[in-house]
Protein backbone atom coordinates (compact mmCIF):
# COMPACT_ATOMS: atom_id res chain seq x y z
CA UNK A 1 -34.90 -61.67 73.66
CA UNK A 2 -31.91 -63.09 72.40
CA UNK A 3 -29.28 -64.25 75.16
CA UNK A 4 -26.13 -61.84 75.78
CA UNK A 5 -23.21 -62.16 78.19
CA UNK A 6 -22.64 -59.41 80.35
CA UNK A 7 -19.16 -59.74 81.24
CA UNK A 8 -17.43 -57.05 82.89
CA UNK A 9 -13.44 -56.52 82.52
CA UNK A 10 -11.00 -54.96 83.21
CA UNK A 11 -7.60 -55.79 80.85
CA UNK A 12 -4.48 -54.76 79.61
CA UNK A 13 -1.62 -55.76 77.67
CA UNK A 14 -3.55 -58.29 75.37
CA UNK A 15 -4.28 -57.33 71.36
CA UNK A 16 -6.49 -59.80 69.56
CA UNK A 17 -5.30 -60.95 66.22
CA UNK A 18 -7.51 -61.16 63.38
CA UNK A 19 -10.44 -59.96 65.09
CA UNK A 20 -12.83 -61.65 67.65
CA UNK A 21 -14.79 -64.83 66.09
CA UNK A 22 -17.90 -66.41 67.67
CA UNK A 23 -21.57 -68.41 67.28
CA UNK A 24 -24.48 -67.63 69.00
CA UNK A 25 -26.66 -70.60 69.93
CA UNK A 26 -30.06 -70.48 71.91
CA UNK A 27 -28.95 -69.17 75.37
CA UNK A 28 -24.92 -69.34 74.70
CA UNK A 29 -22.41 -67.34 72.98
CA UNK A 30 -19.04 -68.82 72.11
CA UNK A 31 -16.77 -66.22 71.72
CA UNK A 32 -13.51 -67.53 69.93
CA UNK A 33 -10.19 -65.26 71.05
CA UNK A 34 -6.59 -65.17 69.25
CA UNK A 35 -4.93 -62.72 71.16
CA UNK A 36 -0.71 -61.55 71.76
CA UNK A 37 0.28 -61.12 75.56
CA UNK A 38 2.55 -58.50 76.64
CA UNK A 39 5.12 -58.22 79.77
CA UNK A 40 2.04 -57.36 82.07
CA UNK A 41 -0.96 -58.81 80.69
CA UNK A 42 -3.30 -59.13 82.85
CA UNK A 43 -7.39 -58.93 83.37
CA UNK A 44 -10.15 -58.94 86.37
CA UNK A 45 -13.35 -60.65 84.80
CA UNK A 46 -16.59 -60.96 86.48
CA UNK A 47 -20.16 -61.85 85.21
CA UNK A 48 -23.94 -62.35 86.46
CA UNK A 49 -24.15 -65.68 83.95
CA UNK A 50 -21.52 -68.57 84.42
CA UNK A 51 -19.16 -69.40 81.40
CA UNK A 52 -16.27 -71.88 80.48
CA UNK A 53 -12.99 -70.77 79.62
CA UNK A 54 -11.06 -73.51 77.59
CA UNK A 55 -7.20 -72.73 76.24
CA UNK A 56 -7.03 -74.22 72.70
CA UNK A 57 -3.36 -72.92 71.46
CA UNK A 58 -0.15 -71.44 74.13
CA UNK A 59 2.60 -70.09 72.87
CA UNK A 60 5.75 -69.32 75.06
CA UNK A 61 7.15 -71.33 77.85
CA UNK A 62 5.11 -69.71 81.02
CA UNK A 63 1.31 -69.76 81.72
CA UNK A 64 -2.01 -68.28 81.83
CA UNK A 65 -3.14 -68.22 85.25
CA UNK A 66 -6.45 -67.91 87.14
CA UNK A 67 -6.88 -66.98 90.71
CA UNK A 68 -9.84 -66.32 92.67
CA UNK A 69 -11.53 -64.37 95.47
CA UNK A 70 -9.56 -66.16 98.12
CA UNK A 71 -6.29 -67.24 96.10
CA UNK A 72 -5.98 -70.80 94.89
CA UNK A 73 -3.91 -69.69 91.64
CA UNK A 74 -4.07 -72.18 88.94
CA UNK A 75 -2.12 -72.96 85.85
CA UNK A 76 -2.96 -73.12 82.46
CA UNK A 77 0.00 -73.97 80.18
CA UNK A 78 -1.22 -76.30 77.97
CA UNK A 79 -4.20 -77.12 74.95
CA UNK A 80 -7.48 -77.97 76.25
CA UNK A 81 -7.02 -76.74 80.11
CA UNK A 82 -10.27 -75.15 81.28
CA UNK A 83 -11.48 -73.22 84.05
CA UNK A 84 -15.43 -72.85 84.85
CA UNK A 85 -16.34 -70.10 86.59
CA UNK A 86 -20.02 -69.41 88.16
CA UNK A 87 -21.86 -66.71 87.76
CA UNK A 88 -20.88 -63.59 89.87
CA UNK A 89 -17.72 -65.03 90.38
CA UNK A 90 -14.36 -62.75 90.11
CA UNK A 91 -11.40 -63.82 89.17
CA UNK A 92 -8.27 -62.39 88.31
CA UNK A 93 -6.08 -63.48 85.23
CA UNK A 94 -2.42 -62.75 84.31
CA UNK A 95 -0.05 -64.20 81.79
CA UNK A 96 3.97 -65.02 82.73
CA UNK A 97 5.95 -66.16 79.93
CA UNK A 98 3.43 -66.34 76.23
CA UNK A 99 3.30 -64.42 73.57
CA UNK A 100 0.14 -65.45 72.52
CA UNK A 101 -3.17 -67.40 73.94
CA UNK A 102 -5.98 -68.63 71.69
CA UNK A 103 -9.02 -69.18 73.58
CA UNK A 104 -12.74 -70.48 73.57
CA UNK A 105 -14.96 -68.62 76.12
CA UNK A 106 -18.76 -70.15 76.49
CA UNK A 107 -21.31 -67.76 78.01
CA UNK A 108 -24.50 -69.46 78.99
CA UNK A 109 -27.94 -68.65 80.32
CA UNK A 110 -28.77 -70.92 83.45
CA UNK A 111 -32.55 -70.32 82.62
CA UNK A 112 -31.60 -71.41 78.89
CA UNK A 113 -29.58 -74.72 80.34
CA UNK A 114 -32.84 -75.47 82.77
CA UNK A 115 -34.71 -75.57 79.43
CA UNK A 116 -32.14 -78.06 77.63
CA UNK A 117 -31.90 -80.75 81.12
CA UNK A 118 -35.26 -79.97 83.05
CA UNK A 119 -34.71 -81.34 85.88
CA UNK A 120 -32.21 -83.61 85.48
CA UNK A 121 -29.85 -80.59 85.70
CA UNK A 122 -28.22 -80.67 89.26
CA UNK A 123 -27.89 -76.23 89.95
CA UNK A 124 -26.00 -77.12 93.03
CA UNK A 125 -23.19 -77.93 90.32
CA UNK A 126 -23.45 -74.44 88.66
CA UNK A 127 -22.26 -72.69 91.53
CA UNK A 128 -19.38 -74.61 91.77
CA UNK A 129 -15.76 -73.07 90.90
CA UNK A 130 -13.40 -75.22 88.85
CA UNK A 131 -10.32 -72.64 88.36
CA UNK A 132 -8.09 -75.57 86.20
CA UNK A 133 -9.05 -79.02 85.03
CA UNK A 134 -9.00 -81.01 82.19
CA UNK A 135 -11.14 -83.62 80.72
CA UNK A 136 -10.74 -85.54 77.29
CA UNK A 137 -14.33 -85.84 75.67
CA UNK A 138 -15.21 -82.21 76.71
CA UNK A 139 -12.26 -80.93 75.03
CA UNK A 140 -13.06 -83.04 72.25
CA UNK A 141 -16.29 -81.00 71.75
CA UNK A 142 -14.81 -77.69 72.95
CA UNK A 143 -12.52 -78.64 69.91
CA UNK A 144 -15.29 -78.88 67.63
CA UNK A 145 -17.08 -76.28 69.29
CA UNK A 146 -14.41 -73.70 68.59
CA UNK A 147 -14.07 -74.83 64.73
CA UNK A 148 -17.69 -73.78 64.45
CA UNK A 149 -16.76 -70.15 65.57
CA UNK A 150 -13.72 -69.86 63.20
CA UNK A 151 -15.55 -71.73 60.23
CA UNK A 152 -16.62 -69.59 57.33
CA UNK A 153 -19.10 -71.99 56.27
CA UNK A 154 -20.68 -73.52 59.67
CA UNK A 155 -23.08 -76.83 59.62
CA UNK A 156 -26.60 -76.56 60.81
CA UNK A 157 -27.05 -74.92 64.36
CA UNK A 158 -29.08 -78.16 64.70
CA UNK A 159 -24.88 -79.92 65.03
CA UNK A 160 -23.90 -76.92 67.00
CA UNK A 161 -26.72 -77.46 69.77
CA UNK A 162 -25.72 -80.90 69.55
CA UNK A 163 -22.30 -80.34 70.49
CA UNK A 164 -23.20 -78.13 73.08
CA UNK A 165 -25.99 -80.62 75.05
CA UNK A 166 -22.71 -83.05 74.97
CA UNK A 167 -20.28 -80.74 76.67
CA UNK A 168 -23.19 -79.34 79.19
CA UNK A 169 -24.08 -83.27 79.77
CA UNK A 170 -19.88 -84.07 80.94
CA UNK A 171 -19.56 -80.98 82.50
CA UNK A 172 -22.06 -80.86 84.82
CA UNK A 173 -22.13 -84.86 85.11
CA UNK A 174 -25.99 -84.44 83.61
CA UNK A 175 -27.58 -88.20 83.64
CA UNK A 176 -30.73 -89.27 82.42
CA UNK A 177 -34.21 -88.04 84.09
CA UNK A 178 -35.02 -89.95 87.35
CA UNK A 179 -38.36 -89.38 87.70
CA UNK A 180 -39.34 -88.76 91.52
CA UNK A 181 -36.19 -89.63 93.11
CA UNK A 182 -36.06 -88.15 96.67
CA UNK A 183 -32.43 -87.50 98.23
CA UNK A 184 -31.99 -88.70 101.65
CA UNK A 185 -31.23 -85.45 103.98
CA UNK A 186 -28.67 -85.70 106.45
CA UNK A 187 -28.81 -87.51 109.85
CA UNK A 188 -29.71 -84.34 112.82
CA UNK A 189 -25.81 -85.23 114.19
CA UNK A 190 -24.32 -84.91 110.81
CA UNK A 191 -26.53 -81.63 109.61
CA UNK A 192 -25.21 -79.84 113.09
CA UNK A 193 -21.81 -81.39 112.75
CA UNK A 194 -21.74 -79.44 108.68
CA UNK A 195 -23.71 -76.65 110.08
CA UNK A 196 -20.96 -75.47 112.91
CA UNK A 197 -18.13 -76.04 110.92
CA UNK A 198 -19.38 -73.76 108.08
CA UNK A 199 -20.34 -70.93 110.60
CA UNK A 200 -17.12 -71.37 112.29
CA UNK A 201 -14.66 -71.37 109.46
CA UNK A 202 -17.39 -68.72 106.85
CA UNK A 203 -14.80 -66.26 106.89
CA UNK A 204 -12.50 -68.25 104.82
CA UNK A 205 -12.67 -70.61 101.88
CA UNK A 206 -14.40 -74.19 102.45
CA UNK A 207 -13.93 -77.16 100.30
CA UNK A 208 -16.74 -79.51 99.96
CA UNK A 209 -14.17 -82.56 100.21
CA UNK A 210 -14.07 -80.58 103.77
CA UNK A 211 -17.68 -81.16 104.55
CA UNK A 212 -17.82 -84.95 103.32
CA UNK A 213 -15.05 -86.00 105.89
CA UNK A 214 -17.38 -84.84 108.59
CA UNK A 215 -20.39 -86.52 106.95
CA UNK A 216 -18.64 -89.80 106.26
CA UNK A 217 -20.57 -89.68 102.36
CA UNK A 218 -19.45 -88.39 98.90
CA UNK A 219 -18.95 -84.77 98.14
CA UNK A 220 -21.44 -84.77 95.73
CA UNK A 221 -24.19 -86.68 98.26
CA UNK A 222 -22.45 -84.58 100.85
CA UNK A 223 -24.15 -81.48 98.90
CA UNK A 224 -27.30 -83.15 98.15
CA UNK A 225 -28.03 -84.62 102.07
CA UNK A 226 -27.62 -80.98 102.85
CA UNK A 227 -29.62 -79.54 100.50
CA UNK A 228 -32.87 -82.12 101.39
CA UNK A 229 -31.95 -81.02 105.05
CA UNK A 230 -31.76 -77.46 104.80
CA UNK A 231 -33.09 -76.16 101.51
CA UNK A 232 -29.69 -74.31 100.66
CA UNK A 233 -26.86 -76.22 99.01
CA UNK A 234 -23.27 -75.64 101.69
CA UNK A 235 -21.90 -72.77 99.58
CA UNK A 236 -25.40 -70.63 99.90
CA UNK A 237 -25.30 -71.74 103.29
CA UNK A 238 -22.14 -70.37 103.86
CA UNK A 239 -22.78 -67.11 102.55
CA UNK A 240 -25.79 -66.49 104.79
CA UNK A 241 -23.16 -67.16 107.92
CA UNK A 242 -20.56 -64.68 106.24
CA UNK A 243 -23.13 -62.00 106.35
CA UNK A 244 -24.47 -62.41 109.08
CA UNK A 245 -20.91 -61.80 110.56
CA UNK A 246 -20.51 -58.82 108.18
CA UNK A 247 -23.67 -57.17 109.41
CA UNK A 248 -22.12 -57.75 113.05
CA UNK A 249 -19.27 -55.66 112.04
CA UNK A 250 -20.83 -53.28 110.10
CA UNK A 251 -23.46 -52.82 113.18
CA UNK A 252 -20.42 -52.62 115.56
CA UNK A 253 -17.08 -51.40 113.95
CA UNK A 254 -15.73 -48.69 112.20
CA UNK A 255 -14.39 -50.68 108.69
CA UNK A 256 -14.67 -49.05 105.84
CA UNK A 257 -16.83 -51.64 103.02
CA UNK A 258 -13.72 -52.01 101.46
CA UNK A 259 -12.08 -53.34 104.67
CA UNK A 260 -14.64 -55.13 105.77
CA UNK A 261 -14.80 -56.87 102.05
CA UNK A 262 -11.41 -57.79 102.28
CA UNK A 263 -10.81 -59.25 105.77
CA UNK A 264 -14.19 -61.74 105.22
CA UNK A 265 -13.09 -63.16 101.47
CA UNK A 266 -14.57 -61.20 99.23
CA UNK A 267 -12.83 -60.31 95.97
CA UNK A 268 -13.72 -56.50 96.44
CA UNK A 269 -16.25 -53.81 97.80
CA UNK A 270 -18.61 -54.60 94.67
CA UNK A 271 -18.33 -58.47 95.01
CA UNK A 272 -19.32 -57.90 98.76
CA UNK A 273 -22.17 -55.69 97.61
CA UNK A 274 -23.52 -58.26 95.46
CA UNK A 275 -23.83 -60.66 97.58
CA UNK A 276 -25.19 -59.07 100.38
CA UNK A 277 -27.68 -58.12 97.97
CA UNK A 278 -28.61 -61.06 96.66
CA UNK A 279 -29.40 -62.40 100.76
CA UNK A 280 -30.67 -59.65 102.48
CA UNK A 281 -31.95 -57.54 99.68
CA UNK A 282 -30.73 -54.50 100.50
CA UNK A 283 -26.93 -53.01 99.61
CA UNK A 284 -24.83 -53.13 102.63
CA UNK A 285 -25.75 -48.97 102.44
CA UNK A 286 -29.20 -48.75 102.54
CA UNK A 287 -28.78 -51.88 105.44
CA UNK A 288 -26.88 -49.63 107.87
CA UNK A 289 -28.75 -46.75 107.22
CA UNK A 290 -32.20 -48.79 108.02
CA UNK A 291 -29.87 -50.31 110.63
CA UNK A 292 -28.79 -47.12 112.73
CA UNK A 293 -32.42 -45.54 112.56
CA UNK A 294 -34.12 -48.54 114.90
């Protein structure tokens, strides 16, 4: 079966011009957007497969701007800044200032991206946000990419596959296969060290710069030492310790879901839900109802 994204939002104030334009490639849909902004335009977008947003064309003097879960607004008022966004990540976008945005939106299948890498393909990296950056060959091919989508006479989807094992390569830093390397875990002082300040401070949001100045390494062998220690990369981690401190409250307060979603960083009621879901197993409903019985 043929990939599709599953994107759900939420917008207003934004009329595409010209009609939507796209490609589908095996396990990724570029959809190409031209669209006016009103006063208010604004959207809440969130999705069980990750995708990249890349601004081609601004018009106006203001911004597009992205904002997640737990804040951390960023900009996007120029050609060629992106945001990547995980799967079953919300976000929140809202325009101040253009008339009109043209856009490049890739939707991919992780278990289509496995196939392209094997195992060179670090998934730690897919579950990390990246609200606003910029980076000069993979906007070179987002470029090229996005002239695909509006071309009335595309090349081969042999070039288009091409293009698209270049961008996945930069963007998730995808090297060459290394055979049987083994990552060193971390040291027992620097796993407990990571471990207590993730349960401590789960509630809120946690950089991984954070956890490499406790480790003394990298961020990026920061992740990987606690992975080989642990089995979990530090955001899953995290996660588990948020719940477990949401099924506390649950067990013990009064909080409505919605409450409860709110004061522990989650974007909504149905963000909280998902995740819970995805750790436990159970909804946070059928959980307190299995929970109260005992």
């Amino acid at each position: 079966m043929a990939f599709a994204p599953r994107m759900e939002s939420r917008i207003q104030g934004f009329s595409v011009i010209g009609g939507l334009k796209g490609h589908v490639w095996d396990g990724v849909v570029a959809d190409l957007w031209d669209v006016s902004c009103g006063d208010k335009a604004e959207g809440y977008y969130v999705s069980p497969d990750p995708r990249l947003f890349v601004t081609l064309k601004v018009d106006g003097d203001g911004a597009f701007f992205v904002e997640g879960a737990r804040g951390g607004l960023r900009r996007h008022d120029r050609a060629f800044s992106m945001a990547y966004i995980p799967a079953g990540v919300p976000i929140r976008g809202r325009v101040e200032g253009l008339r009109r945005i043209k856009h490049l939106d890739l939707h991919f299948d992780e278990a289509a991206l496995t196939r392209r890498f094997g195992g060179s393909l670090d998934r730690e990296a897919l579950h990390v946000s990246r609200f606003q950056f910029c980076d000069d060959r993979i906007a070179a091919l987002a470029g090229l990419i996005a002239a695909e989508c509006d071309s009335g006479l595309p090349m081969h989807d042999l070039y288009g596959e091409g293009l698209l094992n270049a961008l996945f390569a930069g963007l998730f830093e995808i090297g060459r296969p290394d055979g049987q390397r083994r990552r060193a875990p971390l040291s027992r002082r620097k796993l407990r060290l990571v471990t207590d300040y993730i349960d401590a401070h789960c509630l809120g949001k946690i950089r991984l710069a954070d956890l490499a100045g406790l480790t003394g390494l990298s961020e990026t062998a920061t992740s990987h030492a606690f992975k080989a220690a642990t089995g979990v990369p530090p955001h899953r981690w995290q996660m588990q310790a948020r719940i477990r401190k949401i099924q506390a409250m649950m067990a013990h307060e009064q909080a409505s879901l919605g409450d409860i979603a709110e004061a522990s960083g989650f974007f909504d009621q149905a963000h909280l839900t998902r995740v819970f879901k995805s750790i436990v197993g159970l909804t946070p409903g059928v959980w307190m109802a299995a929970h109260r019985r005992q």
